[in-house]
C-alpha atoms as a PDB file:
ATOM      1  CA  UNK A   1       2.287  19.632  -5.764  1.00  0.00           C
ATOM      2  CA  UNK A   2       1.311  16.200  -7.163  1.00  0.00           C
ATOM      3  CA  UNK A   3      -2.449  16.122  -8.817  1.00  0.00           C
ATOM      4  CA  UNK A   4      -4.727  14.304  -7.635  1.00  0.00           C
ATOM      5  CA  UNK A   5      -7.418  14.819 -10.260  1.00  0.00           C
ATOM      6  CA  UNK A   6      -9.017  11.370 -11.552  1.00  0.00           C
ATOM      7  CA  UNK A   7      -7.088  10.146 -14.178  1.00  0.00           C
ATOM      8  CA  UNK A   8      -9.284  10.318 -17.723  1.00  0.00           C
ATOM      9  CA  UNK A   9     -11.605   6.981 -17.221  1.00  0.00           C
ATOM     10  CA  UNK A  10      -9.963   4.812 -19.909  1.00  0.00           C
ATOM     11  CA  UNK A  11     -12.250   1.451 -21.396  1.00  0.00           C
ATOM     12  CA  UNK A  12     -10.465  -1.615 -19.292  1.00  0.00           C
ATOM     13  CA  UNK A  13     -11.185  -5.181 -21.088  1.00  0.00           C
ATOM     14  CA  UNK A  14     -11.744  -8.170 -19.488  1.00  0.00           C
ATOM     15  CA  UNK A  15      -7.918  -8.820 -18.983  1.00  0.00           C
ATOM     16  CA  UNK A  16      -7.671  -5.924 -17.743  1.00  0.00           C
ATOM     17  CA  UNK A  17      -9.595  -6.297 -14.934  1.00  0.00           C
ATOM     18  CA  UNK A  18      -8.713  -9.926 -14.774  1.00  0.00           C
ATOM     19  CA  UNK A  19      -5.138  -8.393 -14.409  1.00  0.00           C
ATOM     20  CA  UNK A  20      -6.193  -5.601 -11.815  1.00  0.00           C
ATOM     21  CA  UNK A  21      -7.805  -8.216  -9.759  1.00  0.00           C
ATOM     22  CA  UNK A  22      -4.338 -10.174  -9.611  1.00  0.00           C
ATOM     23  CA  UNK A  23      -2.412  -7.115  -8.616  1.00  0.00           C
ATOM     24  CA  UNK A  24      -4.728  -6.129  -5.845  1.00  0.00           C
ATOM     25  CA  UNK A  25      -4.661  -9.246  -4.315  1.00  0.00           C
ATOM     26  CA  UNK A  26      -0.569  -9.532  -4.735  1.00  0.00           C
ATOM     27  CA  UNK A  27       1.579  -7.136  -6.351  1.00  0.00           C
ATOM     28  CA  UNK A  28       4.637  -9.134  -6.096  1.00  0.00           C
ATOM     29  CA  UNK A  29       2.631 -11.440  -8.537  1.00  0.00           C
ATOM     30  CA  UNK A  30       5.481 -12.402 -11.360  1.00  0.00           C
ATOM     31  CA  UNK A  31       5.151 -11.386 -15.155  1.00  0.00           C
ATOM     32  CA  UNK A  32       4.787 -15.061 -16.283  1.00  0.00           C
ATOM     33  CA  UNK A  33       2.485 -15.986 -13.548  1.00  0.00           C
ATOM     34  CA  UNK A  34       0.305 -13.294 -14.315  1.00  0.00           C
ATOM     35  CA  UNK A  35       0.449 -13.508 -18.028  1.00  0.00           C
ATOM     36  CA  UNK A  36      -0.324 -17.078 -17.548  1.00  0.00           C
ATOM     37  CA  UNK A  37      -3.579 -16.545 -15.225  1.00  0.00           C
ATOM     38  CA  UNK A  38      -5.059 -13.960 -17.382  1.00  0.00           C
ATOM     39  CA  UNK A  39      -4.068 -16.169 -20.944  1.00  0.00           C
ATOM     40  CA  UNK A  40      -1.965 -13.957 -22.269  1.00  0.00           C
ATOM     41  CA  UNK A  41       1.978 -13.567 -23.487  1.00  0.00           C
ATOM     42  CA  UNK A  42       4.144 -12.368 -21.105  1.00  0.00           C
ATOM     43  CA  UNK A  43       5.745  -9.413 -23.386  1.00  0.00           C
ATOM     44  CA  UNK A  44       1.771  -8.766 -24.074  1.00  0.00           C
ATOM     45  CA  UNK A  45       0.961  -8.863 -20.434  1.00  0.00           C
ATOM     46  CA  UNK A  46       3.855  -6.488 -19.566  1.00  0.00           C
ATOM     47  CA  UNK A  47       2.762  -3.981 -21.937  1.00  0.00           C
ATOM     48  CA  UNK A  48      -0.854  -4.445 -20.323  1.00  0.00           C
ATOM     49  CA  UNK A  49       0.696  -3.412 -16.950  1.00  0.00           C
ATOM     50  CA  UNK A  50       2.913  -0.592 -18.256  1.00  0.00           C
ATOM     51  CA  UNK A  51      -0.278   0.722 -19.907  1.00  0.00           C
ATOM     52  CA  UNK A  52      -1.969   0.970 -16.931  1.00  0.00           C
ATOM     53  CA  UNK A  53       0.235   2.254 -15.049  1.00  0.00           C
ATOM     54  CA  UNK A  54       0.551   5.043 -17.718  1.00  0.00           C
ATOM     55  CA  UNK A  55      -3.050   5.523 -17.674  1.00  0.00           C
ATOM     56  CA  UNK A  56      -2.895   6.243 -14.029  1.00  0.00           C
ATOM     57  CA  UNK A  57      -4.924   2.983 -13.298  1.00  0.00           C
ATOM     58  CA  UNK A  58      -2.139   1.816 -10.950  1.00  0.00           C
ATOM     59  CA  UNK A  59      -1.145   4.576  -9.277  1.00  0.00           C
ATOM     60  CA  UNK A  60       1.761   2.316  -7.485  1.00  0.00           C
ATOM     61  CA  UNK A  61       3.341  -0.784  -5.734  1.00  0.00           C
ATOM     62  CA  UNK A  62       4.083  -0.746  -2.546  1.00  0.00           C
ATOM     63  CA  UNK A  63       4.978  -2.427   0.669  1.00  0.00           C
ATOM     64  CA  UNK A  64       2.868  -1.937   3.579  1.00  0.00           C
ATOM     65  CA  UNK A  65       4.672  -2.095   6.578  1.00  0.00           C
ATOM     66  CA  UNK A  66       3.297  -3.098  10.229  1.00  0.00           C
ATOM     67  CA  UNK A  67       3.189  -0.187  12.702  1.00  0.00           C
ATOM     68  CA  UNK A  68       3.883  -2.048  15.525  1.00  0.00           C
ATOM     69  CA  UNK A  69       6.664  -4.282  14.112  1.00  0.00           C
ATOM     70  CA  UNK A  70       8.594  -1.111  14.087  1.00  0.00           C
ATOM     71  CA  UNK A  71       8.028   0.708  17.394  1.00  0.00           C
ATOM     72  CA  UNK A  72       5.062   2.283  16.131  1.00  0.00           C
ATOM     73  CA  UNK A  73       2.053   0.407  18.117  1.00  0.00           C
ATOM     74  CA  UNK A  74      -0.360   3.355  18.700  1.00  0.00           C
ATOM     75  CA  UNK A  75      -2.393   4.113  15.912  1.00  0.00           C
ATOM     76  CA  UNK A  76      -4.683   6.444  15.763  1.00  0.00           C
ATOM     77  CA  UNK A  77      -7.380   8.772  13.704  1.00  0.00           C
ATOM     78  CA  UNK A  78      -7.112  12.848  13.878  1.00  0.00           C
ATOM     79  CA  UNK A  79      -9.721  15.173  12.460  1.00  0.00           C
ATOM     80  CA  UNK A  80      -8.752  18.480  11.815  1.00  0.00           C
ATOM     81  CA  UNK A  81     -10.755  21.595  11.658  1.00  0.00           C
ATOM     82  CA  UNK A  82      -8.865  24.696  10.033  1.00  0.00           C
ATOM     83  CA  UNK A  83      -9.961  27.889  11.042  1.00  0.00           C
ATOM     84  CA  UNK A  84     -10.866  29.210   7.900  1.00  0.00           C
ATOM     85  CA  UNK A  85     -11.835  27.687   4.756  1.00  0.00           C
ATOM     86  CA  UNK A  86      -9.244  29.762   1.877  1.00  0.00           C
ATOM     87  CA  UNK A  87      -6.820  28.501  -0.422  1.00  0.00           C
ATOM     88  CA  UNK A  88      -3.594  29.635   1.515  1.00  0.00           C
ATOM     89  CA  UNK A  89      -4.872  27.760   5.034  1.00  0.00           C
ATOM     90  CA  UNK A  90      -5.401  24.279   2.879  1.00  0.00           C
ATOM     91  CA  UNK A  91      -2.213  24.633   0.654  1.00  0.00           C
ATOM     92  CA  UNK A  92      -0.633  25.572   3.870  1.00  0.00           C
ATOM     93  CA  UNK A  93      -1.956  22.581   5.960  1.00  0.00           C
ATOM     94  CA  UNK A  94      -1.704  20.279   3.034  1.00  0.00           C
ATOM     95  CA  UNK A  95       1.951  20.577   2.244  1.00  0.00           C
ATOM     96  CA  UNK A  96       3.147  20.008   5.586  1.00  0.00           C
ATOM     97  CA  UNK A  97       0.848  17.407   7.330  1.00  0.00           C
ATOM     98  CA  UNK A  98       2.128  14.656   4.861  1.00  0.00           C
ATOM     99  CA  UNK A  99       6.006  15.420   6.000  1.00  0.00           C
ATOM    100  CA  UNK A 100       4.801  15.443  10.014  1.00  0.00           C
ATOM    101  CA  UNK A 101       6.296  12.707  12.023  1.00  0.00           C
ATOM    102  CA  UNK A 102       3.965   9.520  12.078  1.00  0.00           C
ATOM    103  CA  UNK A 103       1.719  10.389   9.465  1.00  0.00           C
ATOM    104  CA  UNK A 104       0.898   7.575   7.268  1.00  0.00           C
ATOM    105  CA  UNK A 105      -2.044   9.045   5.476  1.00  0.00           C
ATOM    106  CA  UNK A 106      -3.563  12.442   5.046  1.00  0.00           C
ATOM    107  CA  UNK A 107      -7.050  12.681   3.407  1.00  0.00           C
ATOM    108  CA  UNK A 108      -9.026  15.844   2.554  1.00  0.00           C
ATOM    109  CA  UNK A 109     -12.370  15.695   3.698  1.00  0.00           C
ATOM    110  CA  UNK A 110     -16.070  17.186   3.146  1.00  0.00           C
ATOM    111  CA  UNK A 111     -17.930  17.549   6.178  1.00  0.00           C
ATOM    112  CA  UNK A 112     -17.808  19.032   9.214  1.00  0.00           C
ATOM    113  CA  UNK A 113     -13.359  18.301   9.184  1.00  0.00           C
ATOM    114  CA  UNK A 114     -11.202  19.142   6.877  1.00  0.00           C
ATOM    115  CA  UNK A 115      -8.890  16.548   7.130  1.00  0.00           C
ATOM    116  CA  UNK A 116      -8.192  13.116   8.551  1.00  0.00           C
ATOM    117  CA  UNK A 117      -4.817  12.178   9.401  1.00  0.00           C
ATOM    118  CA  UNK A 118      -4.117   8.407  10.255  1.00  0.00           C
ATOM    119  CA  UNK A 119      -0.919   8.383  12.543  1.00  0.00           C
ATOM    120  CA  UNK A 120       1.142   5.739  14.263  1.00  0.00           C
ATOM    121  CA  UNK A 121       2.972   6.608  17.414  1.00  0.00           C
ATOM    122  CA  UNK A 122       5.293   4.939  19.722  1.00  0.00           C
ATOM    123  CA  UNK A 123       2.875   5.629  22.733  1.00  0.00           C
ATOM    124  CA  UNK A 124       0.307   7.991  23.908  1.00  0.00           C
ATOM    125  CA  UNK A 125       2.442  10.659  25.105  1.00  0.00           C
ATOM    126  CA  UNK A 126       3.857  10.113  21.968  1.00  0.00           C
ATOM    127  CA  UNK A 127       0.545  10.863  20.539  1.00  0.00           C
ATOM    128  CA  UNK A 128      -0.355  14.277  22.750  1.00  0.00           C
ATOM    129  CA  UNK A 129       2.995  14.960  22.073  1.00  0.00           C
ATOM    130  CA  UNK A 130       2.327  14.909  17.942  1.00  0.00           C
ATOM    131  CA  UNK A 131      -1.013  16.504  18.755  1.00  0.00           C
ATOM    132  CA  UNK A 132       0.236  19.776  20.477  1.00  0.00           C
ATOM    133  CA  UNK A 133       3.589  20.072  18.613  1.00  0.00           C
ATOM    134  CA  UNK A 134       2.312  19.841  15.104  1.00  0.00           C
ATOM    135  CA  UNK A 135      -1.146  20.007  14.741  1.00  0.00           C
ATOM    136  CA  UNK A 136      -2.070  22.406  17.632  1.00  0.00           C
ATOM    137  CA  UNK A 137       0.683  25.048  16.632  1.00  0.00           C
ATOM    138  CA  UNK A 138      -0.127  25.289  13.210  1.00  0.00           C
ATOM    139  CA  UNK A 139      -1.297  28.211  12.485  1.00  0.00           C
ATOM    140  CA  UNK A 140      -4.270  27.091  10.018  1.00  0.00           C
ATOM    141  CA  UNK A 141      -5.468  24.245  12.769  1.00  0.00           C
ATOM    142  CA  UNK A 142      -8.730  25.383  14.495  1.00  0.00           C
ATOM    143  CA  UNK A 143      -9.658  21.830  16.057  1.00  0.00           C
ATOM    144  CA  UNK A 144      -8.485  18.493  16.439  1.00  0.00           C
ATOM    145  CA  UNK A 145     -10.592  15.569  17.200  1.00  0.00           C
ATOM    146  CA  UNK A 146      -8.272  12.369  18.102  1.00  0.00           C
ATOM    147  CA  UNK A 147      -9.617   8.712  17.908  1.00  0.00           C
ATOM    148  CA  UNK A 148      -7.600   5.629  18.493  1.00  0.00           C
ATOM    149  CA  UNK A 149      -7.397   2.800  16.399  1.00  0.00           C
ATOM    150  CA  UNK A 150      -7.935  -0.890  18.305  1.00  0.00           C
ATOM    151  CA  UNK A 151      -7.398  -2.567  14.837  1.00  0.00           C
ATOM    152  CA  UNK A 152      -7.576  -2.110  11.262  1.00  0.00           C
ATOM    153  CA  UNK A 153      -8.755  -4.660   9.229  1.00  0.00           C
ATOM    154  CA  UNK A 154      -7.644  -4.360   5.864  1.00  0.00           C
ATOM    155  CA  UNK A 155     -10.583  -4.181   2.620  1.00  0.00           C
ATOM    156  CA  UNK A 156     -10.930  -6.944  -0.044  1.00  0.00           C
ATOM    157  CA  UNK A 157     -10.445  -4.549  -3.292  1.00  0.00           C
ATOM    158  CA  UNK A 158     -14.157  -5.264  -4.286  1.00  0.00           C
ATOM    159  CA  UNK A 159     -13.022  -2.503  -6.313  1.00  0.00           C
ATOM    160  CA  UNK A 160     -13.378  -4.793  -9.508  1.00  0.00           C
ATOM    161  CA  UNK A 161     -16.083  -7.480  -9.139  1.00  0.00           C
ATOM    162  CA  UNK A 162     -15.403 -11.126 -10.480  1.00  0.00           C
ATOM    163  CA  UNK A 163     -16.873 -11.464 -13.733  1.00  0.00           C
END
């Protein structure tokens, strides 16, 4: 089971977060392009990256794919309830609701749910279908709660402010 505790908060520099910026805006950004926007040597600005990637700062790169462009137009939001609130029912839920079909993103919640699945389905029998197959039937799932998506708009990473 992967951990998800934060990684230890590590002192980032001005390049740092000039680099982080970059990143989050493109990832397919090139060494020397980058090295050159932040002012830096490439072989210095690859280290840079490698370090925080080591530092768990950038947890990864990847490519995010279009539902719809692959058969997958229905998107939608599922709360889930579990019936009771022990270890066992969470490990349980939480290490099969990432390997469900459809399920792009699982997030464990406070509140009144548990978690939040964000799913993408062919279409909506497709959907009830996921619903009462895999969510329904397992046996730590009290409730589900399901809310369709009409667009997602992606956020701007204001996770590092310009300088």
């Amino acid at each position: 089971m992967p951990n998800f505790s934060p990684p230890a908060r590590m002192p980032l520099d001005e390049v740092d977060r000039a680099i982080l910026r970059i990143l989050a805006d493109n990832a397919r950004t090139p060494n020397n392009a980058l090295a050159e926007a932040v002012g830096i040597a490439p072989s210095t600005c690859l280290a840079r990256v490698r370090s925080l990637r080591e530092r768990g700062v950038i947890r990864a790169f990847r490519a995010e794919i279009a539902p719809g462009a692959i058969g997958l137009p229905l998107q939608a939001m599922i709360s889930v309830r579990l019936r009771a609130h022990t270890r066992e029912q969470n490990e349980s839920f939480r290490a099969t609701a990432p390997d469900m079909p459809g399920v792009l993103a699982v997030f464990h919640m406070a509140g009144s749910d548990d978690y939040l699945l964000h799913v993408a389905v062919e279409h909506p029998v497709a959907l009830r279908d996921f619903v009462v197959e895999h969510l329904t039937t397992h046996p730590a799932v009290a409730q589900t709660r399901t809310n369709l998506i009409f667009e997602q708009i992606a956020g701007r990473q204001h996770l590092l402010p310009d300088a």
